[in-house]
Protein backbone atom coordinates (compact mmCIF):
# COMPACT_ATOMS: atom_id res chain seq x y z
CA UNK A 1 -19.16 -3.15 -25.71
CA UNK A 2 -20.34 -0.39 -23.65
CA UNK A 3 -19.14 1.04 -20.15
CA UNK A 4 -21.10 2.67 -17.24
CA UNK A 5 -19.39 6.13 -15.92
CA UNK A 6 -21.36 5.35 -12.57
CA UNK A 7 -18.26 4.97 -10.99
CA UNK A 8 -14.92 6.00 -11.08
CA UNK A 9 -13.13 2.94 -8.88
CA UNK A 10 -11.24 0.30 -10.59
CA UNK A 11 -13.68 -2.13 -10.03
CA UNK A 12 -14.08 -5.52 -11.80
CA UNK A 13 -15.05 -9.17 -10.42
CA UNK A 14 -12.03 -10.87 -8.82
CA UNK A 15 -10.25 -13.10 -11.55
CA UNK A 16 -11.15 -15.99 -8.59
CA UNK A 17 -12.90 -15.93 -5.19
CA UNK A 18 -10.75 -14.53 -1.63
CA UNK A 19 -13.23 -17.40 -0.17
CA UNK A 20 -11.01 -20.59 0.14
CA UNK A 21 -12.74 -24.03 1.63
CA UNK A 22 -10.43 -25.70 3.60
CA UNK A 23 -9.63 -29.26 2.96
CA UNK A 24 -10.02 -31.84 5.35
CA UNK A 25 -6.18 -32.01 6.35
CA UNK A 26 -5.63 -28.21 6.80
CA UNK A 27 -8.89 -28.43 9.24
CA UNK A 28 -7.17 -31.60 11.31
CA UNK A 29 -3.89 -29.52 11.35
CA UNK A 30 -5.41 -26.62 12.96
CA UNK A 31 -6.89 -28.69 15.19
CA UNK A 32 -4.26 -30.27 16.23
CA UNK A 33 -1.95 -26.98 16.96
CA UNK A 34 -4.91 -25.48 18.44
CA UNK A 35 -4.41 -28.49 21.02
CA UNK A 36 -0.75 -27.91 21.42
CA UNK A 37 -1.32 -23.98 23.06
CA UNK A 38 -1.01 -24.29 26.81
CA UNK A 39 -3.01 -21.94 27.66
CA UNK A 40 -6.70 -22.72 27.84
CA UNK A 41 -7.67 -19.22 26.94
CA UNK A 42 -5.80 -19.04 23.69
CA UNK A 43 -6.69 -22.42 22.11
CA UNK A 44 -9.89 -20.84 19.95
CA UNK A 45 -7.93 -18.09 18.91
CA UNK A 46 -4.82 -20.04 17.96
CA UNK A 47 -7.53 -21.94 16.42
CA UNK A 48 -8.79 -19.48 14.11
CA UNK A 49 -5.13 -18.41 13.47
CA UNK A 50 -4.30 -21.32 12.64
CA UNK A 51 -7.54 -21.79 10.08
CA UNK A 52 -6.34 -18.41 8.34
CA UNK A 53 -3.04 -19.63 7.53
CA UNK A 54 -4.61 -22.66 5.86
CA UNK A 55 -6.24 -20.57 4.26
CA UNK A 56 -3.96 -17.51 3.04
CA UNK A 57 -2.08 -20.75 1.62
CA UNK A 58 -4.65 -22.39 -0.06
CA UNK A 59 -5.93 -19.00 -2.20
CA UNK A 60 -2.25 -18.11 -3.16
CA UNK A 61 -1.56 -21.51 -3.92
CA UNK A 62 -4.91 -21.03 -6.24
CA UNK A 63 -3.49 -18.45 -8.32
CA UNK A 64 -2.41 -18.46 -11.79
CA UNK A 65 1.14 -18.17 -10.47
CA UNK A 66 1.78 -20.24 -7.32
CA UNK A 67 3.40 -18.30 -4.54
CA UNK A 68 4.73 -20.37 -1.94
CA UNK A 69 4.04 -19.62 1.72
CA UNK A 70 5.79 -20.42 4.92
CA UNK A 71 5.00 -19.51 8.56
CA UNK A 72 6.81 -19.70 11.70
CA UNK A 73 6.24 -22.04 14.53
CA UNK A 74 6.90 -21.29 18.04
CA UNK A 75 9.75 -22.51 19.40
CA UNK A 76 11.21 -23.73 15.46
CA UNK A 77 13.69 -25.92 16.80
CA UNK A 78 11.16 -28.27 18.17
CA UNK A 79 10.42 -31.45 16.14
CA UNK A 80 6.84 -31.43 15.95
CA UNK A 81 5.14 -29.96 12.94
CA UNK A 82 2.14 -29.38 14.86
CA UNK A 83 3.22 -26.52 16.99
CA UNK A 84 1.28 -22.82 16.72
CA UNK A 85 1.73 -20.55 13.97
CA UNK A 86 3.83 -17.60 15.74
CA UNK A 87 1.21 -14.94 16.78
CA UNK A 88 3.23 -12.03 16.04
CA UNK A 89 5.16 -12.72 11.87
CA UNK A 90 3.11 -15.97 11.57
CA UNK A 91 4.53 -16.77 7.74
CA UNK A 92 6.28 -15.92 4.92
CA UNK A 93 5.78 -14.76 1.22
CA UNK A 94 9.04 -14.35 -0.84
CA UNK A 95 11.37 -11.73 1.27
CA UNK A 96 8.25 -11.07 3.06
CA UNK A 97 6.83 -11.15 6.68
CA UNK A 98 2.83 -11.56 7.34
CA UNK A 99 0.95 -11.04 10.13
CA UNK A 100 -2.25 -12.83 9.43
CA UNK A 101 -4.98 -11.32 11.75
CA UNK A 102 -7.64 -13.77 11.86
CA UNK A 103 -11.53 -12.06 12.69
CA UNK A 104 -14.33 -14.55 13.60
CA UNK A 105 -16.83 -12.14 12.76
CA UNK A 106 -17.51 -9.55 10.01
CA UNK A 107 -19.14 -7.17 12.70
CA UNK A 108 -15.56 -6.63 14.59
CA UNK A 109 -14.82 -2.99 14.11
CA UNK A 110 -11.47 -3.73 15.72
CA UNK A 111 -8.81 -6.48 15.64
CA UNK A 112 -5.74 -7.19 17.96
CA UNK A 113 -2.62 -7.41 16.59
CA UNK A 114 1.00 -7.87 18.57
CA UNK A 115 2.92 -5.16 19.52
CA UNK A 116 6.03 -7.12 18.51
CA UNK A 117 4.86 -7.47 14.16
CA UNK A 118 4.63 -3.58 14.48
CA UNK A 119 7.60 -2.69 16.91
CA UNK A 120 10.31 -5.40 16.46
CA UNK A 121 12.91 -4.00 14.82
CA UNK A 122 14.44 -7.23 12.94
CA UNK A 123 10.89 -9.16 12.96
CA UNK A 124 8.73 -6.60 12.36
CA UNK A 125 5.63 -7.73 9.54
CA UNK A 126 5.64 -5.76 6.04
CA UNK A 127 2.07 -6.61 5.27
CA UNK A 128 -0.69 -7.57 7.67
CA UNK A 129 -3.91 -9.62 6.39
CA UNK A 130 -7.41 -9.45 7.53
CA UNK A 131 -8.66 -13.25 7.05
CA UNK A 132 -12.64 -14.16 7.96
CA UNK A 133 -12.58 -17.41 9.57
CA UNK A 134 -16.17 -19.14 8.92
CA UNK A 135 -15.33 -22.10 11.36
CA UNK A 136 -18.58 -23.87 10.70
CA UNK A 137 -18.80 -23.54 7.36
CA UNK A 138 -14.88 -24.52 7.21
CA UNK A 139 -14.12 -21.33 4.70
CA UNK A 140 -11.53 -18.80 5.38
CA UNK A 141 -11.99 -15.37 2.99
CA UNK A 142 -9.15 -13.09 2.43
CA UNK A 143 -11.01 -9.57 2.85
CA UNK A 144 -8.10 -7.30 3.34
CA UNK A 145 -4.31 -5.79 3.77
CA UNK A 146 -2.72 -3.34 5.22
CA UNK A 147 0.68 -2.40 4.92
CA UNK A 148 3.06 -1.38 7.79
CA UNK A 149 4.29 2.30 6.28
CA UNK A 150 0.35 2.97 6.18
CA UNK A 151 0.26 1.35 9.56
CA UNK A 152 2.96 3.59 11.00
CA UNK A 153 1.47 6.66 9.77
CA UNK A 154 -1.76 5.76 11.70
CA UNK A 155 0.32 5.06 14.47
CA UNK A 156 2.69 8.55 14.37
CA UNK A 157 -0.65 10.34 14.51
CA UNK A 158 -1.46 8.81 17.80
CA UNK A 159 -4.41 6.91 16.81
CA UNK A 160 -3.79 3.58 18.38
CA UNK A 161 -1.25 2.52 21.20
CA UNK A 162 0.33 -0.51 23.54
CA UNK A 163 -2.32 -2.01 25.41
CA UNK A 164 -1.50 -3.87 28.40
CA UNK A 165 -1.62 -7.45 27.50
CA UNK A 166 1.63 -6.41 24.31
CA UNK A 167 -1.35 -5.88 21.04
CA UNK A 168 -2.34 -3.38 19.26
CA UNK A 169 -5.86 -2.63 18.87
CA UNK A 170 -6.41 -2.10 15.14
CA UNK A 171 -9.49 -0.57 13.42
CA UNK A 172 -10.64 -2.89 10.32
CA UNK A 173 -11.33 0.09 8.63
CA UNK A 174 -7.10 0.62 8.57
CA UNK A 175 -7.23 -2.12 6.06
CA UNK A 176 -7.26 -0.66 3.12
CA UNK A 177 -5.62 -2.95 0.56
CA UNK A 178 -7.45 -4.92 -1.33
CA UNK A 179 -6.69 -8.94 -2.15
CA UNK A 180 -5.94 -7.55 -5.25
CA UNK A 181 -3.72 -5.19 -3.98
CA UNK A 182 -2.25 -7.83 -1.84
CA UNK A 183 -1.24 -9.64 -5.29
CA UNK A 184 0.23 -7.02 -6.47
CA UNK A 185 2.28 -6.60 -3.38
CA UNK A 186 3.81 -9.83 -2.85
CA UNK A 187 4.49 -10.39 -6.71
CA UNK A 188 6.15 -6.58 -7.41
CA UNK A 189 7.09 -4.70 -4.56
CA UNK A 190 10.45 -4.35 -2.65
CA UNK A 191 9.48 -5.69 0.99
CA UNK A 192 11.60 -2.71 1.93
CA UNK A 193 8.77 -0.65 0.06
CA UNK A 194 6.38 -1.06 2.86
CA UNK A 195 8.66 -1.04 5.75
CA UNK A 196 9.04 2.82 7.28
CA UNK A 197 6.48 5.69 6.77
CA UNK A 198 7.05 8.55 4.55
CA UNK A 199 7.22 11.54 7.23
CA UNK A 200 4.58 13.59 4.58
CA UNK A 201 2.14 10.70 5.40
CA UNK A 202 -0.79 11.76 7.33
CA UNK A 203 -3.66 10.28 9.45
CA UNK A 204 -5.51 9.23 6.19
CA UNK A 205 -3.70 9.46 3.21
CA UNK A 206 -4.48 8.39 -0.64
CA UNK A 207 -2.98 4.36 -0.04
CA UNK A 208 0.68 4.20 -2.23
CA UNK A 209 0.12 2.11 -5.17
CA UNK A 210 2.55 -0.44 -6.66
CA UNK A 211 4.62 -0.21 -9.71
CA UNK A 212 5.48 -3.35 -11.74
CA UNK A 213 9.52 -3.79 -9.73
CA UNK A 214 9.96 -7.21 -10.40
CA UNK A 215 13.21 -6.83 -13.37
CA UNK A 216 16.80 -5.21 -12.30
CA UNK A 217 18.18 -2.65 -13.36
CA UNK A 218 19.77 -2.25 -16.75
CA UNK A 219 16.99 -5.47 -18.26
CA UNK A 220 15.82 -5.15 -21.45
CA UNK A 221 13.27 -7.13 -23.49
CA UNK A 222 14.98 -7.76 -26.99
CA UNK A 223 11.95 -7.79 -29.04
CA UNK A 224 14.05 -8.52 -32.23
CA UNK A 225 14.84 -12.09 -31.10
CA UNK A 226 11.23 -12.54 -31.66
CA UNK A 227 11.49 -12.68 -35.17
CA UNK A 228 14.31 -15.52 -34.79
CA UNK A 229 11.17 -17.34 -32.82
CA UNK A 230 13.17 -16.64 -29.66
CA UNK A 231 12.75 -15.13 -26.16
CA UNK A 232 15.42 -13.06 -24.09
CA UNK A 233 16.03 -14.26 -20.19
CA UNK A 234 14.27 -11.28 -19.49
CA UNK A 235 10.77 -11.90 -21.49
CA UNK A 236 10.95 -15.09 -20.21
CA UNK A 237 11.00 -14.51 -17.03
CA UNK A 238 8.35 -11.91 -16.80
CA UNK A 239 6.38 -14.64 -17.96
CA UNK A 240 6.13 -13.38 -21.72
CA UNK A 241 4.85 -15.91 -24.49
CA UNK A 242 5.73 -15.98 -28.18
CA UNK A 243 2.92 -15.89 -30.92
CA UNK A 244 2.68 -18.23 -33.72
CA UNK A 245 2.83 -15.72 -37.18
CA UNK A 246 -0.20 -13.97 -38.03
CA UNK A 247 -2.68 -16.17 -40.26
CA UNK A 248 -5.38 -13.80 -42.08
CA UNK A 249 -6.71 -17.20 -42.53
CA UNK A 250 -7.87 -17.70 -39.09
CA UNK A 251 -10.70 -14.80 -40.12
CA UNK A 252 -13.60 -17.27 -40.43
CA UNK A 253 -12.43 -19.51 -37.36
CA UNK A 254 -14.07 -19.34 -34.11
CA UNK A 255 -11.67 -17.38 -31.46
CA UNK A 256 -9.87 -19.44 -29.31
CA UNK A 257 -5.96 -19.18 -29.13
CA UNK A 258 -4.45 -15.77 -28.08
CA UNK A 259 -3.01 -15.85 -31.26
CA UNK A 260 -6.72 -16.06 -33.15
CA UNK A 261 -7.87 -13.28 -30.80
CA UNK A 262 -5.54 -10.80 -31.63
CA UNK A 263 -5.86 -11.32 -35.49
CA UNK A 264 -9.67 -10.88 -34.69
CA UNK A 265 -9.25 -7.38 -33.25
CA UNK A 266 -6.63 -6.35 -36.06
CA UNK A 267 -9.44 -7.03 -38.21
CA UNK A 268 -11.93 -4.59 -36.55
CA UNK A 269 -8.78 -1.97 -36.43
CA UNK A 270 -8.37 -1.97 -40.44
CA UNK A 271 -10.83 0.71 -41.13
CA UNK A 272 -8.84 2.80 -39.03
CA UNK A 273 -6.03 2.47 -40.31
CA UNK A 274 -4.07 0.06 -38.49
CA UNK A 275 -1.96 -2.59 -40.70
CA UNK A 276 0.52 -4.71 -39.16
CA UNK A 277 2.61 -6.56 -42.35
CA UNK A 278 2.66 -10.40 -42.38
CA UNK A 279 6.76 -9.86 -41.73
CA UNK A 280 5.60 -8.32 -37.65
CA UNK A 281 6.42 -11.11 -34.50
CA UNK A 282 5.38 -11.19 -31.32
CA UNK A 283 4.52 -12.21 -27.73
CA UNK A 284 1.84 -11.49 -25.09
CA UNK A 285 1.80 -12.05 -21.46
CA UNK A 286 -1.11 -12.72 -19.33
CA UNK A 287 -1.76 -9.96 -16.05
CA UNK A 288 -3.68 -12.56 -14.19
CA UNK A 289 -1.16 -13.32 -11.92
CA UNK A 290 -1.23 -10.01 -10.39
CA UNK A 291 -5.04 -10.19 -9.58
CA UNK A 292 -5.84 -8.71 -13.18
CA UNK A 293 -7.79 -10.32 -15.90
CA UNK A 294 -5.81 -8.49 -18.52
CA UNK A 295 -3.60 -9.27 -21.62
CA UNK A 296 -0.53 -7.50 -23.17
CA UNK A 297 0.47 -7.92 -26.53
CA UNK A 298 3.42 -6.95 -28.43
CA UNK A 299 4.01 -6.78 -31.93
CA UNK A 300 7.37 -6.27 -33.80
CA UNK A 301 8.50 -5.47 -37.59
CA UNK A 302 11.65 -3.80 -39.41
CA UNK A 303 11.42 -1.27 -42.00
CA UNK A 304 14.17 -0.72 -44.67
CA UNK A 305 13.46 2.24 -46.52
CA UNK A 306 13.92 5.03 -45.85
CA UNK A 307 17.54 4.98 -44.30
CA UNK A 308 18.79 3.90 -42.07
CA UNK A 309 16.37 1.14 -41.04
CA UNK A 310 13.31 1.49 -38.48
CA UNK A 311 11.57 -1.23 -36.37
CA UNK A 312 8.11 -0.71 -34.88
CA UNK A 313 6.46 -1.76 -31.81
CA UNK A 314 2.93 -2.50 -31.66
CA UNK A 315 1.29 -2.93 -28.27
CA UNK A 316 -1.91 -3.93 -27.61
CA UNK A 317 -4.30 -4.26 -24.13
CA UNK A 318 -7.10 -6.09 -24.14
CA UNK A 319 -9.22 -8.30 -21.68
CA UNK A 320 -9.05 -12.04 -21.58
CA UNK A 321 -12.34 -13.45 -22.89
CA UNK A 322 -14.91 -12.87 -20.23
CA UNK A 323 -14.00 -9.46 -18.65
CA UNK A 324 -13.49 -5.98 -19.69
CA UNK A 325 -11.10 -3.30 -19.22
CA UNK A 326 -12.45 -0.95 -16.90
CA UNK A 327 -12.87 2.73 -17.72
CA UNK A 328 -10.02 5.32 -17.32
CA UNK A 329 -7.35 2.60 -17.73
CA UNK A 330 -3.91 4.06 -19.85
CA UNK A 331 -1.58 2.62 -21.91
CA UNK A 332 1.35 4.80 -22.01
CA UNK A 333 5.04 4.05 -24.45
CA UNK A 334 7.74 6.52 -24.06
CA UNK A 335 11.74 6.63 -24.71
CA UNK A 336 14.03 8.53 -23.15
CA UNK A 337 12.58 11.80 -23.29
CA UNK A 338 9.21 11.93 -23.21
CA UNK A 339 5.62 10.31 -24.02
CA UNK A 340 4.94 8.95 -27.42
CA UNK A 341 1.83 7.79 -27.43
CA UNK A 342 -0.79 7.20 -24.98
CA UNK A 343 -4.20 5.62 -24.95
CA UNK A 344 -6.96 5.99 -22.12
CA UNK A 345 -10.10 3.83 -22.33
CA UNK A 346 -13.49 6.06 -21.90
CA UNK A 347 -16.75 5.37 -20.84
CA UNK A 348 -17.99 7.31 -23.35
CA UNK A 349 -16.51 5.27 -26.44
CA UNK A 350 -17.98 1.67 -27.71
CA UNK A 351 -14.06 0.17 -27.56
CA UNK A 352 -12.55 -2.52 -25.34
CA UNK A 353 -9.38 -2.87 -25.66
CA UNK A 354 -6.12 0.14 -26.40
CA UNK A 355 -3.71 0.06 -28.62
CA UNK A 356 -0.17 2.54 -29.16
CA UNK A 357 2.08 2.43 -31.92
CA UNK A 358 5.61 3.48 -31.91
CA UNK A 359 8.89 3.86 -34.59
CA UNK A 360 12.69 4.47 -34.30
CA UNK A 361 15.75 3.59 -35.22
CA UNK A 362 16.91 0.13 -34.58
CA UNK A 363 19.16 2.03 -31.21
CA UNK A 364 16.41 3.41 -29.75
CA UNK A 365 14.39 1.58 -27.03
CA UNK A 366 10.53 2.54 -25.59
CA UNK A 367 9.05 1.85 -22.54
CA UNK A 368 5.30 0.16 -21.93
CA UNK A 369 3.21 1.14 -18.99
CA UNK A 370 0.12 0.65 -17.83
CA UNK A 371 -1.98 2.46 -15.61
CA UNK A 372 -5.28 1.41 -13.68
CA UNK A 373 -8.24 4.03 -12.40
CA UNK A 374 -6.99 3.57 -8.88
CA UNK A 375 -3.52 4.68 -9.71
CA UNK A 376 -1.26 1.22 -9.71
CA UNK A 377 0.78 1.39 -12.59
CA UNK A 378 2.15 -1.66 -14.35
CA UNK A 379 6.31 -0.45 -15.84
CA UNK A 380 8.18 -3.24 -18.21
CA UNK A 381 12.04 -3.00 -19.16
CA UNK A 382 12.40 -1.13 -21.85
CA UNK A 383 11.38 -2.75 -25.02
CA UNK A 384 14.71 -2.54 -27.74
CA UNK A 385 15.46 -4.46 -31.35
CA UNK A 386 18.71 -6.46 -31.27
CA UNK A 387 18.17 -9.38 -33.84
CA UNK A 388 21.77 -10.20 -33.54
CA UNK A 389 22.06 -10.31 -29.97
């Protein structure tokens, strides 16, 4: 498989569409809390507020891994379920608070949004998102984010301020996160992250970009339960899936299974060099939940001689049938100290997939990371071999 070194974005088709059609019931609901506003004048754009929520729900709810959403109704204490999303924090992701800005057309250079998501000290949002609302058509696309410490910056340097009626005027082009990026956000960052402005940031700086937060400190992936056919709490719960042993005899079946697809690229990795005994375990986990059509696999096996014993870790990137890895991306191991090995795809090299291979004593424990072109870097818990434990 070849690459084109047109470009040097991390670019790739969407793992699924930011265009959501909106059922039937989300369209009556909107109607019907477009109905409850009082005020005449702010019926269509409660409307179209409304529409967006639907709509922000419907494409997380979409995703490989379902994130739930909530949002706020004015006056909450009121029975009726039909009341209007809160204009200002109008829902909820996890510990965090949206402000979904709703545009009715893709030729707005500017959107409003409410002083009080920006300046509110205990309700302030952490992430607002652009949403398209094609009314007619009944679609709502998710085009962009931006998050408040980039949104403070803009505003330290003066570029936007109070209007009259309590909004912000907003240019679109401040919305610089992807719906990738938005992903990425909501499933790994600290809320707390995005909530105050760096004082180095300036008018336009290069947009942070996430690191992989979601374990605690002091986790640890125990890769040597894998060969008792066992995860740790931790694997687990970053979503990490055992592999069934390696079978040389899947080499004449069609690829299918994770399993089969790995063996198939071990294959094309003999001539150089690579042999993984029939002993090794392992697990993969998917990176489609994060907006990536990736996979990450990891291979364990002990060694015995010489003393005292080794264990080796194996890890392997590839895409998930369909896609490709795009060009510049790294796969980095360390331990304590310092690099070990490192991989970086290149345009210039007929490959699709990395690989790193690492070896130490059963007490030492290596780190996986992987970075993308545009600089978001994917960190697991260290990676150590306790059998016993």
């Amino acid at each position: 498989m070849s690459y084109s070194a047109e470009s040097a974005e991390f670019e790739f088709e969407p793992w699924r569409s930011s265009t959501v059609t909106l059922s039937a019931t989300a369209i009556d609901w909107a109607v019907q809390v477009c109905q409850q506003e009082p005020d005449v004048a702010q019926q269509w754009p409660t409307f179209l507020r409304a529409m967006a929520v639907q709509g922000l729900q419907q494409w997380l709810e979409a995703g490989a891994q379902d994130i739930a959403l909530y949002y706020d109704r004015v006056g909450e204490a009121s029975p009726q379920e039909n009341r209007p999303p809160n204009p200002a924090v109008t829902c909820r992701v996890n510990d965090f608070r949206l402000a979904v800005v709703a545009q009715g057309s893709l030729s707005d250079e500017v959107v409003t949004i409410p002083q009080s998501a920006v300046d509110d000290a205990s309700n302030f949002a952490h992430l607002y998102v652009l949403a398209e609302v094609q009314e007619e058509a009944d679609q709502v696309t998710i085009l962009a984010g931006l998050r408040r410490d980039r949104l403070l910056a803009h505003q330290r340097q003066g570029e936007f301020v109070a209007q009259a009626d309590g909004t912000y005027r907003v240019p679109v082009q401040y919305f610089d996160s992807s719906p990738e990026d938005i992903l990425l956000y909501l499933n790994c960052l600290d809320p707390e992250q995005l909530a105050v402005a760096s004082p180095e940031a300036t008018s336009a700086p290069t947009p942070a970009r996430p690191s992989l937060l979601t374990q605690r400190a002091g986790d640890l992936i125990n890769a040597g339960r894998w060969l008792r056919d066992q995860l740790d709490t931790v694997a687990d719960g970053l979503a990490w899936t055992l592999l069934q042993p390696l079978a040389p005899a899947h080499a004449m079946m069609s690829t299918s299974t994770p399993a089969e697809e790995l063996e198939a690229v071990l294959r094309d990795l003999e001539p150089a060099g690579v042999s993984i005994p029939s002993t090794a375990r392992g697990a993969y986990t998917d990176l489609q939940q994060f907006g990536l059509p990736f996979r990450l696999y990891a291979l364990t096996w002990t060694m015995f001689e010489p003393r005292p014993p080794e264990w080796s870790l194996f890890l392997f990137l590839g895409p998930v049938p369909g896609e490709q890895l795009p060009p510049g991306t790294r796969l980095i191991v360390r331990d304590a100290e310092a690099i070990l090995a490192e991989q970086t795809l290149s345009p210039d090299l007929d490959a699709a997939y990395l690989y790193a291979q690492v070896i130490g004593t059963w007490d030492e424990q290596f780190t996986a990371t992987i970075e993308l072109p545009n600089g978001t870097t994917l960190n697991w818990p260290p990676f150590v071999f306790r059998p016993e434990v």
